[in-house]
PDB file of N, CA and C in Angstrom:
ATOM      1  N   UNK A   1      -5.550 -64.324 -31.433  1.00  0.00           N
ATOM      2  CA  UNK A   1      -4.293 -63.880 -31.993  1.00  0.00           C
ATOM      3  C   UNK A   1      -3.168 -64.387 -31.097  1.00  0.00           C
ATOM      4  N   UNK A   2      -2.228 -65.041 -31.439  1.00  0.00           N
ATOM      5  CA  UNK A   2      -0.710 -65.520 -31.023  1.00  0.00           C
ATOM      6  C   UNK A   2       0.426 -64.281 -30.860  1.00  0.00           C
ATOM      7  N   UNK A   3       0.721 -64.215 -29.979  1.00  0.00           N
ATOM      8  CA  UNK A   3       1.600 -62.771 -29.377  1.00  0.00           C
ATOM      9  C   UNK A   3       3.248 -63.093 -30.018  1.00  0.00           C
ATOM     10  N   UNK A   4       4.089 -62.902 -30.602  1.00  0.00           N
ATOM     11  CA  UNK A   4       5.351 -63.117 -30.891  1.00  0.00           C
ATOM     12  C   UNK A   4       5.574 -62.286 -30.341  1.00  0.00           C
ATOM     13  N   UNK A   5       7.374 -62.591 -30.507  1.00  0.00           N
ATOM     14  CA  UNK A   5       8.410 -61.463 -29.932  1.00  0.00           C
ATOM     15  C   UNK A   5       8.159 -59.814 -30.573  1.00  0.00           C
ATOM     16  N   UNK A   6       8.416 -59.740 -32.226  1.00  0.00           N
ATOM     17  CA  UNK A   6       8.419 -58.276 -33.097  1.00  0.00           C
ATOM     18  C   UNK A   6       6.601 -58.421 -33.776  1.00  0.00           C
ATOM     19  N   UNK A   7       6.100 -59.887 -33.925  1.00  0.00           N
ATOM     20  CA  UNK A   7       5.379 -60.057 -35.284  1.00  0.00           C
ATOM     21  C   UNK A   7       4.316 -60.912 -34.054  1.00  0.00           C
ATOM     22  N   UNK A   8       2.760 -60.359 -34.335  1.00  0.00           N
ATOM     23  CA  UNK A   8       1.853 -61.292 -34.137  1.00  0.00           C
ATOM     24  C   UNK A   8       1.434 -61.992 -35.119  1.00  0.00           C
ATOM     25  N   UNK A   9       0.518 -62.970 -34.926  1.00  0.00           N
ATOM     26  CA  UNK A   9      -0.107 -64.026 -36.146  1.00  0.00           C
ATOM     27  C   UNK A   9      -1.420 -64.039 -35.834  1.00  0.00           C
ATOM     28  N   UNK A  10      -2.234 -63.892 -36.648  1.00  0.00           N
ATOM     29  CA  UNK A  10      -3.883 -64.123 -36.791  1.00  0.00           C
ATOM     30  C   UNK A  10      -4.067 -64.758 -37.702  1.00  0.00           C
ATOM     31  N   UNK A  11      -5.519 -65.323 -37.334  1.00  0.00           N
ATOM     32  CA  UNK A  11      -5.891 -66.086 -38.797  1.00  0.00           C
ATOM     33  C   UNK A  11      -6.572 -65.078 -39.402  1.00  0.00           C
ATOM     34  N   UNK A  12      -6.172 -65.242 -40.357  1.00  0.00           N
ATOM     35  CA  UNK A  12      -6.956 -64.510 -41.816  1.00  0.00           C
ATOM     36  C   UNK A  12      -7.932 -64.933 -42.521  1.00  0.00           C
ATOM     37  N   UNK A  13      -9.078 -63.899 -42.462  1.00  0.00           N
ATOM     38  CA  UNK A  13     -10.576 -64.024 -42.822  1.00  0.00           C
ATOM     39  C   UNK A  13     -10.475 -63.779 -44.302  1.00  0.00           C
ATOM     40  N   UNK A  14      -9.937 -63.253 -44.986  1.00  0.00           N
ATOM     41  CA  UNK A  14      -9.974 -63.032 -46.433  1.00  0.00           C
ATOM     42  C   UNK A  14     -10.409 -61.358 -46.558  1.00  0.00           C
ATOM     43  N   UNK A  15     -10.582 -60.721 -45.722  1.00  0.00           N
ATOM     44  CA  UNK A  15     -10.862 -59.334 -45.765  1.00  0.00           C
ATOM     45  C   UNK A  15     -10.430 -58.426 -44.886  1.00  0.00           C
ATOM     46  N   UNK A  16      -9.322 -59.212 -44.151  1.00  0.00           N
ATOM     47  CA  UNK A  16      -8.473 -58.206 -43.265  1.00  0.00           C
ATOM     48  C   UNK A  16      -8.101 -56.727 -43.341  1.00  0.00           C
ATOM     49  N   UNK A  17      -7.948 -56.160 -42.432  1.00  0.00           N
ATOM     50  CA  UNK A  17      -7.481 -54.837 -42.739  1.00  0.00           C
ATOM     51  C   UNK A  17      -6.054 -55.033 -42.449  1.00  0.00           C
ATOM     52  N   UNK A  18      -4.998 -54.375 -43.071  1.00  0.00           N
ATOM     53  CA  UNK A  18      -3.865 -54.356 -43.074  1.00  0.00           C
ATOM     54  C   UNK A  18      -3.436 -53.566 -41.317  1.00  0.00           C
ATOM     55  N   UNK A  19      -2.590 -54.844 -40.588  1.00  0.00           N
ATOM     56  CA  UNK A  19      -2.338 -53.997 -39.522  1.00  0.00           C
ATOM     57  C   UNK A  19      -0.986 -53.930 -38.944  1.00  0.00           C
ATOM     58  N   UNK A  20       0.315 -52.778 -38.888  1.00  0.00           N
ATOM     59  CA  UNK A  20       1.226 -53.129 -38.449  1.00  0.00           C
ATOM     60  C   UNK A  20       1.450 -54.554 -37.137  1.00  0.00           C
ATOM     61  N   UNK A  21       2.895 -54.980 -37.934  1.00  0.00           N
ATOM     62  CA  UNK A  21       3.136 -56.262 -36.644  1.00  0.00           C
ATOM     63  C   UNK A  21       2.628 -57.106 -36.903  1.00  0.00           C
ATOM     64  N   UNK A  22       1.357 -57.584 -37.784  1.00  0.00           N
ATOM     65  CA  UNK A  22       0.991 -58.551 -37.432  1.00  0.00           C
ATOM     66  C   UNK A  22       0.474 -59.155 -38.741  1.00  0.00           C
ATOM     67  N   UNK A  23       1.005 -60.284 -38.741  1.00  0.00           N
ATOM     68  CA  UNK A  23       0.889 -61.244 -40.369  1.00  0.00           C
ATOM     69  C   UNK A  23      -0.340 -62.096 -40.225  1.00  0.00           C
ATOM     70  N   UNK A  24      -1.420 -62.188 -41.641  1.00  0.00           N
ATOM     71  CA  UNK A  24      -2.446 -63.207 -41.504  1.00  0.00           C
ATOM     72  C   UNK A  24      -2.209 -64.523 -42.054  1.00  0.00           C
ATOM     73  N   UNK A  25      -2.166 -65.417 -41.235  1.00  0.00           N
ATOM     74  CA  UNK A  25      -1.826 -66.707 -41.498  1.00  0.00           C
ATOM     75  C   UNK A  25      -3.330 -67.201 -42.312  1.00  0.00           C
ATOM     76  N   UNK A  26      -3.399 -67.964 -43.524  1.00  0.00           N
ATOM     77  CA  UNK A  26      -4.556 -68.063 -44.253  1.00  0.00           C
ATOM     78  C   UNK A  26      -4.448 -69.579 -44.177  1.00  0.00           C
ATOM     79  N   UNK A  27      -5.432 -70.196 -44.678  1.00  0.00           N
ATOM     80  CA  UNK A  27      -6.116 -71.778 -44.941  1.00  0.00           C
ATOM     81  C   UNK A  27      -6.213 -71.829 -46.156  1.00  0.00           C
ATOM     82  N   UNK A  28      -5.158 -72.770 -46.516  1.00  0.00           N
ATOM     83  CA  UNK A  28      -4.887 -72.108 -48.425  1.00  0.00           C
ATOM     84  C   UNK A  28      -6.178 -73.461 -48.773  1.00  0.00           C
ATOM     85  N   UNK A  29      -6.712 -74.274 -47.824  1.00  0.00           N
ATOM     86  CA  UNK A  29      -7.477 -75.427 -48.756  1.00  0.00           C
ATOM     87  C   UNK A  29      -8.762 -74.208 -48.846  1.00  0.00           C
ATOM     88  N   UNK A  30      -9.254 -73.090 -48.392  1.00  0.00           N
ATOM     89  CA  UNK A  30     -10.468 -72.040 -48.182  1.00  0.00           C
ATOM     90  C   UNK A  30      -9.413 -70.592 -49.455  1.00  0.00           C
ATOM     91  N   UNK A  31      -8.669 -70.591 -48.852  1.00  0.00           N
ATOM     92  CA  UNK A  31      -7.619 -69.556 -49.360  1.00  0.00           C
ATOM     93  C   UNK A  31      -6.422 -69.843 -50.840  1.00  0.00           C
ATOM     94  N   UNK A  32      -7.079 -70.230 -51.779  1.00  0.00           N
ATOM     95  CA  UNK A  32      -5.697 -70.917 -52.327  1.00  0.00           C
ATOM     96  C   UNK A  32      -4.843 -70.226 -52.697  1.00  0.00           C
ATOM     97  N   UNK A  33      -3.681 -70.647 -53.180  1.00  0.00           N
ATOM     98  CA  UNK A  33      -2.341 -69.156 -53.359  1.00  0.00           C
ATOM     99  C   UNK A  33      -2.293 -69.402 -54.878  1.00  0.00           C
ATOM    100  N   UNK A  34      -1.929 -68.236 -55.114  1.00  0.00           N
ATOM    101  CA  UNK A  34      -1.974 -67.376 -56.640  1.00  0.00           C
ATOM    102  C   UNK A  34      -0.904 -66.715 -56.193  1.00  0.00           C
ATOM    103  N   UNK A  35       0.128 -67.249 -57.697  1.00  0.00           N
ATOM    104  CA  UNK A  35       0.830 -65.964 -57.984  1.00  0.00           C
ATOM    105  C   UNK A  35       0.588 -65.096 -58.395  1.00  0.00           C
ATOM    106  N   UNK A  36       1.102 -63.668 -57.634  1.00  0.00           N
ATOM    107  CA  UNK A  36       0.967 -62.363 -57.560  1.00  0.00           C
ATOM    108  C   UNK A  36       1.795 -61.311 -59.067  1.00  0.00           C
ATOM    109  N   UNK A  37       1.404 -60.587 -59.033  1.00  0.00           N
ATOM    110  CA  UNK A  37       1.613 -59.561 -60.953  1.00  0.00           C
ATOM    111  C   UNK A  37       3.574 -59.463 -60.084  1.00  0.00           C
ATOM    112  N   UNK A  38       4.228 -60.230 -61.032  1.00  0.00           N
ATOM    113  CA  UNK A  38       5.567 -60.068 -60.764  1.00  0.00           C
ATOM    114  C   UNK A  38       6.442 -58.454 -60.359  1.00  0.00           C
ATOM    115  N   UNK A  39       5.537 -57.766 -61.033  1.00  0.00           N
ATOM    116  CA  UNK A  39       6.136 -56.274 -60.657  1.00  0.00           C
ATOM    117  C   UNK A  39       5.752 -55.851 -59.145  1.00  0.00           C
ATOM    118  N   UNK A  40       4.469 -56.535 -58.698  1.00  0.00           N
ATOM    119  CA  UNK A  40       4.340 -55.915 -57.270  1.00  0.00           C
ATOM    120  C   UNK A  40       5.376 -57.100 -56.226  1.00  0.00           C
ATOM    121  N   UNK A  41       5.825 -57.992 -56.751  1.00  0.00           N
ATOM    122  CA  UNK A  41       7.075 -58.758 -55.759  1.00  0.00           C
ATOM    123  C   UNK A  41       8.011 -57.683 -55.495  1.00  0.00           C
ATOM    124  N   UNK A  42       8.517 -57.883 -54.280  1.00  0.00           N
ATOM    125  CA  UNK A  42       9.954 -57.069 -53.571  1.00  0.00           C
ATOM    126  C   UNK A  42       9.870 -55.919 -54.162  1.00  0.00           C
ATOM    127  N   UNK A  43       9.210 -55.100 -53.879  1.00  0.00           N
ATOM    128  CA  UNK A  43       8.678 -53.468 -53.666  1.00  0.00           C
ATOM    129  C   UNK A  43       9.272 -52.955 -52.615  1.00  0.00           C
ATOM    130  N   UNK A  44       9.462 -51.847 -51.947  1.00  0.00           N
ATOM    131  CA  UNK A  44       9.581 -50.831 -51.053  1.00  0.00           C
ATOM    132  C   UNK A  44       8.329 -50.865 -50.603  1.00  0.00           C
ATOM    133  N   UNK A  45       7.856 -50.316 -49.753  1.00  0.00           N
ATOM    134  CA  UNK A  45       6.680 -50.658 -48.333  1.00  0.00           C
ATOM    135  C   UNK A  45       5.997 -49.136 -48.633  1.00  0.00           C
ATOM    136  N   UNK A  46       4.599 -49.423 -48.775  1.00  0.00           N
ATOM    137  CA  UNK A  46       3.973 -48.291 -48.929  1.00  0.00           C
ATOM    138  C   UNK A  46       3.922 -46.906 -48.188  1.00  0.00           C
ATOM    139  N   UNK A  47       4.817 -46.674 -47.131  1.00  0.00           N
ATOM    140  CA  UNK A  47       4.886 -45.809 -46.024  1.00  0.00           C
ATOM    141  C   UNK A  47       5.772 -44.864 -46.337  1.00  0.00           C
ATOM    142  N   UNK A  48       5.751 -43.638 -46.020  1.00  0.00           N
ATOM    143  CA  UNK A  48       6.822 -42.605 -46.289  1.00  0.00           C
ATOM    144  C   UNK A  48       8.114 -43.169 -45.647  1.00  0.00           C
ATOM    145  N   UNK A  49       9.148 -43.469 -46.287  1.00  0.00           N
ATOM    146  CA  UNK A  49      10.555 -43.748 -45.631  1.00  0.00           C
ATOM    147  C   UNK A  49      10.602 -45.061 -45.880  1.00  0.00           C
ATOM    148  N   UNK A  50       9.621 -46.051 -45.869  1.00  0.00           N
ATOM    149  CA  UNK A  50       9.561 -47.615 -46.097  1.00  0.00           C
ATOM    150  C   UNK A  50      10.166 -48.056 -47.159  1.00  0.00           C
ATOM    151  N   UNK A  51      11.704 -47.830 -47.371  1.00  0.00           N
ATOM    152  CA  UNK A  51      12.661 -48.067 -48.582  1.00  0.00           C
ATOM    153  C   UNK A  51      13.256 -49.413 -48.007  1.00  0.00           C
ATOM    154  N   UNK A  52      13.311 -50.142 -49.292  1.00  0.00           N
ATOM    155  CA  UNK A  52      14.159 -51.656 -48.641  1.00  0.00           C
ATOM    156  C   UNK A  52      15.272 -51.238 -49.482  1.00  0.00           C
ATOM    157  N   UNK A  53      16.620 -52.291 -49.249  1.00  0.00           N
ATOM    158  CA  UNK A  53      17.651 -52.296 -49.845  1.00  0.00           C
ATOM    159  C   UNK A  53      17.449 -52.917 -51.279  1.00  0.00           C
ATOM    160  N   UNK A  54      18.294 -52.317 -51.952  1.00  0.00           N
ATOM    161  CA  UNK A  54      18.290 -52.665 -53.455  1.00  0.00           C
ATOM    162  C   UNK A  54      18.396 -54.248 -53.876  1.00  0.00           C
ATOM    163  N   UNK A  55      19.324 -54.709 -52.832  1.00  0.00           N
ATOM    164  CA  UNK A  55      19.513 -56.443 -52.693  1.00  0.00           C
ATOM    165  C   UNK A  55      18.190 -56.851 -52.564  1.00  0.00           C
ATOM    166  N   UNK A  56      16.935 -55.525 -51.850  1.00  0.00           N
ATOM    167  CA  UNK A  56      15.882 -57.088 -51.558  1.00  0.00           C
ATOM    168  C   UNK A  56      14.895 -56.774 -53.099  1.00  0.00           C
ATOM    169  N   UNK A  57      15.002 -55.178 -53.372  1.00  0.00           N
ATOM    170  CA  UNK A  57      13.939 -55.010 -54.315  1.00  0.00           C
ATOM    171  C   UNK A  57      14.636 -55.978 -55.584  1.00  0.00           C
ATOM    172  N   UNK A  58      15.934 -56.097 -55.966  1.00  0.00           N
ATOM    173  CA  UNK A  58      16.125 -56.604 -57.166  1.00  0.00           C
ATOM    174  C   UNK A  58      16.369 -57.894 -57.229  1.00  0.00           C
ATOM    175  N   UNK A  59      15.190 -59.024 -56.221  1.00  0.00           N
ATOM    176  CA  UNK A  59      15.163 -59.951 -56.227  1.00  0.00           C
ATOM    177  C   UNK A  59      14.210 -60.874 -57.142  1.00  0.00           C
ATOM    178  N   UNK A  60      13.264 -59.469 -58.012  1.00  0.00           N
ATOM    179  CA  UNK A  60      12.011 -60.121 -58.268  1.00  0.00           C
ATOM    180  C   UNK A  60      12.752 -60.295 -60.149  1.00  0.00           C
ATOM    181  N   UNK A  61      13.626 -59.506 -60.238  1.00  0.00           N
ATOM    182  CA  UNK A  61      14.042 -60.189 -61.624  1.00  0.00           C
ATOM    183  C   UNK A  61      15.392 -60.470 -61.690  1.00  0.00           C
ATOM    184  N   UNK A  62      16.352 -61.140 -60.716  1.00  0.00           N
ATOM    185  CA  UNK A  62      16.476 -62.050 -60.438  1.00  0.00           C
ATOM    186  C   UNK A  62      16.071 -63.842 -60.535  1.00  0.00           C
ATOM    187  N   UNK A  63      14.839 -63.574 -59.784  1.00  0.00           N
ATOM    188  CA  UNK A  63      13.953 -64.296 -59.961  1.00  0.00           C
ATOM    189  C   UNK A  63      13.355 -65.293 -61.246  1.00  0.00           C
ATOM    190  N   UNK A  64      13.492 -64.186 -61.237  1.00  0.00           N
ATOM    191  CA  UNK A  64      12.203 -63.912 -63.252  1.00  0.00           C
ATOM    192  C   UNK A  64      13.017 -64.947 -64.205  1.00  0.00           C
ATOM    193  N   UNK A  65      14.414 -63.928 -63.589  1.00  0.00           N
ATOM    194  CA  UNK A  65      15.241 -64.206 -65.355  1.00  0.00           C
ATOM    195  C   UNK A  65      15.912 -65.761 -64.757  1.00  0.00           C
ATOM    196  N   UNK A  66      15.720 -66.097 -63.581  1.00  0.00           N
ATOM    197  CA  UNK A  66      16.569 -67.484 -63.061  1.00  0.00           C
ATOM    198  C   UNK A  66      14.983 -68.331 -63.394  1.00  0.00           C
ATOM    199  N   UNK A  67      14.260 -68.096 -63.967  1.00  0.00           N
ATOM    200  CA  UNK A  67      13.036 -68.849 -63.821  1.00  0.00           C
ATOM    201  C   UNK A  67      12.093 -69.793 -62.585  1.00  0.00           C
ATOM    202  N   UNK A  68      12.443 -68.860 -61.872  1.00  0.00           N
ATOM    203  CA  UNK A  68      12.163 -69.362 -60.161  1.00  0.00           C
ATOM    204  C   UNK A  68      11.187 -68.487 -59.807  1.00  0.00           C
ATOM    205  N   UNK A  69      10.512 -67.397 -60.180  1.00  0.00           N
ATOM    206  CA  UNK A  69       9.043 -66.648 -60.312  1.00  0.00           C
ATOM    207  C   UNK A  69       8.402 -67.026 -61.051  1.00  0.00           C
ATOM    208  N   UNK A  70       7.408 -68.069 -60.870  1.00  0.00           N
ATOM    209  CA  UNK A  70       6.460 -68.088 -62.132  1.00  0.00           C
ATOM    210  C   UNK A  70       5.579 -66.958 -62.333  1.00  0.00           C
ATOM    211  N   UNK A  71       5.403 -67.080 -63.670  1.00  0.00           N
ATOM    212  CA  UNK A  71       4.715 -65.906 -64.093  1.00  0.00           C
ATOM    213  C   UNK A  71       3.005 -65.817 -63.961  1.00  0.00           C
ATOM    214  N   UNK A  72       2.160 -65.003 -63.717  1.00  0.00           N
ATOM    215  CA  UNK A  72       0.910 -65.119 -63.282  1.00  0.00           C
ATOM    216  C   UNK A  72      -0.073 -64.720 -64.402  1.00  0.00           C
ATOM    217  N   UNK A  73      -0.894 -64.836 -64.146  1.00  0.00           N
ATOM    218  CA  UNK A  73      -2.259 -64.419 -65.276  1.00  0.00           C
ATOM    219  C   UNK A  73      -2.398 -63.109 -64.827  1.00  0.00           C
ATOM    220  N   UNK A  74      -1.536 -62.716 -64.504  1.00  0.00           N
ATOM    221  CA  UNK A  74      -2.257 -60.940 -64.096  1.00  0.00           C
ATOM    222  C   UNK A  74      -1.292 -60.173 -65.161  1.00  0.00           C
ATOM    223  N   UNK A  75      -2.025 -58.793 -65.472  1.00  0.00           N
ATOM    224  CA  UNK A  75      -1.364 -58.137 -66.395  1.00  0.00           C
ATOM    225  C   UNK A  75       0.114 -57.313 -65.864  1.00  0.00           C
ATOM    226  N   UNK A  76       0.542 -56.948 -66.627  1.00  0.00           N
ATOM    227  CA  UNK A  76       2.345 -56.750 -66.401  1.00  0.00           C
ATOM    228  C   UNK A  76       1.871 -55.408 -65.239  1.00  0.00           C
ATOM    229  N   UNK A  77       1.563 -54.933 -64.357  1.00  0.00           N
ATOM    230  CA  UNK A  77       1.372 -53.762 -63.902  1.00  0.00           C
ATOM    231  C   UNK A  77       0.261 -53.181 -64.248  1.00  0.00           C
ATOM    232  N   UNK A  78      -0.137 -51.772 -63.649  1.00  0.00           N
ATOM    233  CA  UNK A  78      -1.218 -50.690 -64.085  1.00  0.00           C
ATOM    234  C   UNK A  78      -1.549 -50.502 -65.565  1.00  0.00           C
ATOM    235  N   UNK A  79      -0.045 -50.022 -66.377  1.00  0.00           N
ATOM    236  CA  UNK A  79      -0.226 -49.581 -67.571  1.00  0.00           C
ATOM    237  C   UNK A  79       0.815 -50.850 -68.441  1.00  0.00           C
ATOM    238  N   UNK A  80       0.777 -52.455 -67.867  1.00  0.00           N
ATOM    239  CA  UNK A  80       0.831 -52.640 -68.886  1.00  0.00           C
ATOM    240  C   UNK A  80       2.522 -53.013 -68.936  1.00  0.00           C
ATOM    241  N   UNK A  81       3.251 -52.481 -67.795  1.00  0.00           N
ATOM    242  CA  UNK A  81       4.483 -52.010 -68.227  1.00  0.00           C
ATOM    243  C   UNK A  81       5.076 -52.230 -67.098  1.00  0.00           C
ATOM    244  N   UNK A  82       4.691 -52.563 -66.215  1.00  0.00           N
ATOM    245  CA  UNK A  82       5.275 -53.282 -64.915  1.00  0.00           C
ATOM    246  C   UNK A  82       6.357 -51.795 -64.187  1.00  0.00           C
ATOM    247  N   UNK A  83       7.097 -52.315 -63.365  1.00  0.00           N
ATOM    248  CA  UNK A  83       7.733 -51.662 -62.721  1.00  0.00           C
ATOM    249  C   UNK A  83       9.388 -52.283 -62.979  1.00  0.00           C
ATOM    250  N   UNK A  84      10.731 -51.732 -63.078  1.00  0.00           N
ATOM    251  CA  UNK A  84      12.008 -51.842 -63.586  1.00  0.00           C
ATOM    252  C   UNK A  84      11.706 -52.758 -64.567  1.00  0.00           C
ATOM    253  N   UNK A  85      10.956 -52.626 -65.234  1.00  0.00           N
ATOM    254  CA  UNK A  85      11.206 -53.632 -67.090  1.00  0.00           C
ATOM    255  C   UNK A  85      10.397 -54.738 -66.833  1.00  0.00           C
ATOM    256  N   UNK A  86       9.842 -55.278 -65.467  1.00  0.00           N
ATOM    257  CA  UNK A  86       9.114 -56.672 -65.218  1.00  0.00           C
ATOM    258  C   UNK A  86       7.849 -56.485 -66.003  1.00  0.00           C
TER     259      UNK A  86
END
Protein backbone atom coordinates (compact mmCIF):
# COMPACT_ATOMS: atom_id res chain seq x y z
CA UNK A 1 0.00 0.00 0.00
CA UNK A 2 1.30 3.70 -1.04
CA UNK A 3 0.91 6.15 2.03
CA UNK A 4 -0.58 9.69 0.71
CA UNK A 5 -1.03 12.82 2.45
CA UNK A 6 -5.40 12.39 3.41
CA UNK A 7 -5.90 9.13 0.89
CA UNK A 8 -3.88 5.79 0.67
CA UNK A 9 -3.84 3.64 -2.60
CA UNK A 10 -3.90 -0.18 -2.83
CA UNK A 11 -4.27 -2.39 -5.45
CA UNK A 12 -7.52 -3.85 -5.71
CA UNK A 13 -8.21 -7.57 -5.65
CA UNK A 14 -11.82 -7.44 -6.81
CA UNK A 15 -13.18 -8.29 -3.30
CA UNK A 16 -11.99 -5.63 -1.13
CA UNK A 17 -13.50 -4.63 1.92
CA UNK A 18 -14.45 -1.09 1.95
CA UNK A 19 -11.86 0.85 4.09
CA UNK A 20 -11.84 4.51 5.21
CA UNK A 21 -8.85 6.68 3.46
CA UNK A 22 -8.02 4.49 1.23
CA UNK A 23 -8.98 4.06 -2.62
CA UNK A 24 -8.48 0.65 -4.70
CA UNK A 25 -6.63 1.32 -7.66
CA UNK A 26 -7.88 -1.71 -10.14
CA UNK A 27 -6.25 -3.29 -13.55
CA UNK A 28 -9.10 -2.49 -15.78
CA UNK A 29 -7.28 -5.05 -18.60
CA UNK A 30 -8.31 -8.00 -15.29
CA UNK A 31 -10.96 -5.36 -14.00
CA UNK A 32 -12.90 -3.80 -16.85
CA UNK A 33 -15.10 -0.62 -16.12
CA UNK A 34 -18.83 -0.69 -16.43
CA UNK A 35 -21.03 1.90 -16.13
CA UNK A 36 -22.66 2.03 -12.88
CA UNK A 37 -27.08 2.21 -12.41
CA UNK A 38 -27.09 6.17 -12.95
CA UNK A 39 -29.13 6.68 -9.74
CA UNK A 40 -26.31 5.32 -7.51
CA UNK A 41 -23.81 8.26 -9.22
CA UNK A 42 -23.24 11.36 -6.77
CA UNK A 43 -25.14 10.03 -3.74
CA UNK A 44 -24.50 11.21 -0.16
CA UNK A 45 -22.01 8.66 1.62
CA UNK A 46 -23.49 5.86 3.43
CA UNK A 47 -22.54 7.09 7.04
CA UNK A 48 -24.72 8.93 9.47
CA UNK A 49 -23.97 12.73 8.67
CA UNK A 50 -22.14 11.75 5.23
CA UNK A 51 -24.30 14.52 3.33
CA UNK A 52 -22.56 16.06 0.21
CA UNK A 53 -23.61 19.38 -1.17
CA UNK A 54 -26.48 19.58 -3.47
CA UNK A 55 -23.92 20.94 -6.29
CA UNK A 56 -22.22 17.49 -6.02
CA UNK A 57 -25.42 15.19 -5.67
CA UNK A 58 -27.17 17.03 -8.67
CA UNK A 59 -24.46 16.25 -10.91
CA UNK A 60 -25.71 12.87 -11.99
CA UNK A 61 -28.69 14.47 -13.98
CA UNK A 62 -26.96 17.06 -15.03
CA UNK A 63 -25.06 14.65 -16.51
CA UNK A 64 -27.81 12.50 -17.88
CA UNK A 65 -29.73 15.26 -19.44
CA UNK A 66 -26.19 16.91 -21.01
CA UNK A 67 -25.68 13.34 -22.38
CA UNK A 68 -22.26 12.93 -20.77
CA UNK A 69 -23.52 9.77 -18.41
CA UNK A 70 -23.95 7.01 -20.46
CA UNK A 71 -26.58 5.00 -19.60
CA UNK A 72 -25.91 1.31 -18.30
CA UNK A 73 -27.59 -2.09 -18.62
CA UNK A 74 -28.50 -2.00 -15.06
CA UNK A 75 -32.04 -1.44 -14.01
CA UNK A 76 -33.22 2.22 -13.05
CA UNK A 77 -32.66 1.52 -9.14
CA UNK A 78 -34.20 -1.12 -6.52
CA UNK A 79 -37.81 -0.59 -7.54
CA UNK A 80 -37.35 0.35 -10.87
CA UNK A 81 -37.56 4.04 -10.18
CA UNK A 82 -34.20 5.26 -9.50
CA UNK A 83 -33.54 7.94 -7.08
CA UNK A 84 -34.64 12.08 -7.93
CA UNK A 85 -36.48 10.88 -11.29
CA UNK A 86 -33.04 9.08 -12.71
Amino acid sequence: MATGDKLDFAVGKGDDKDLRTVTFVMDTAVFPFYVAEQYHQFHDGFNLNENYPKSYNSLAGKLANSGNLEKSMCPNGALGIGVGGL
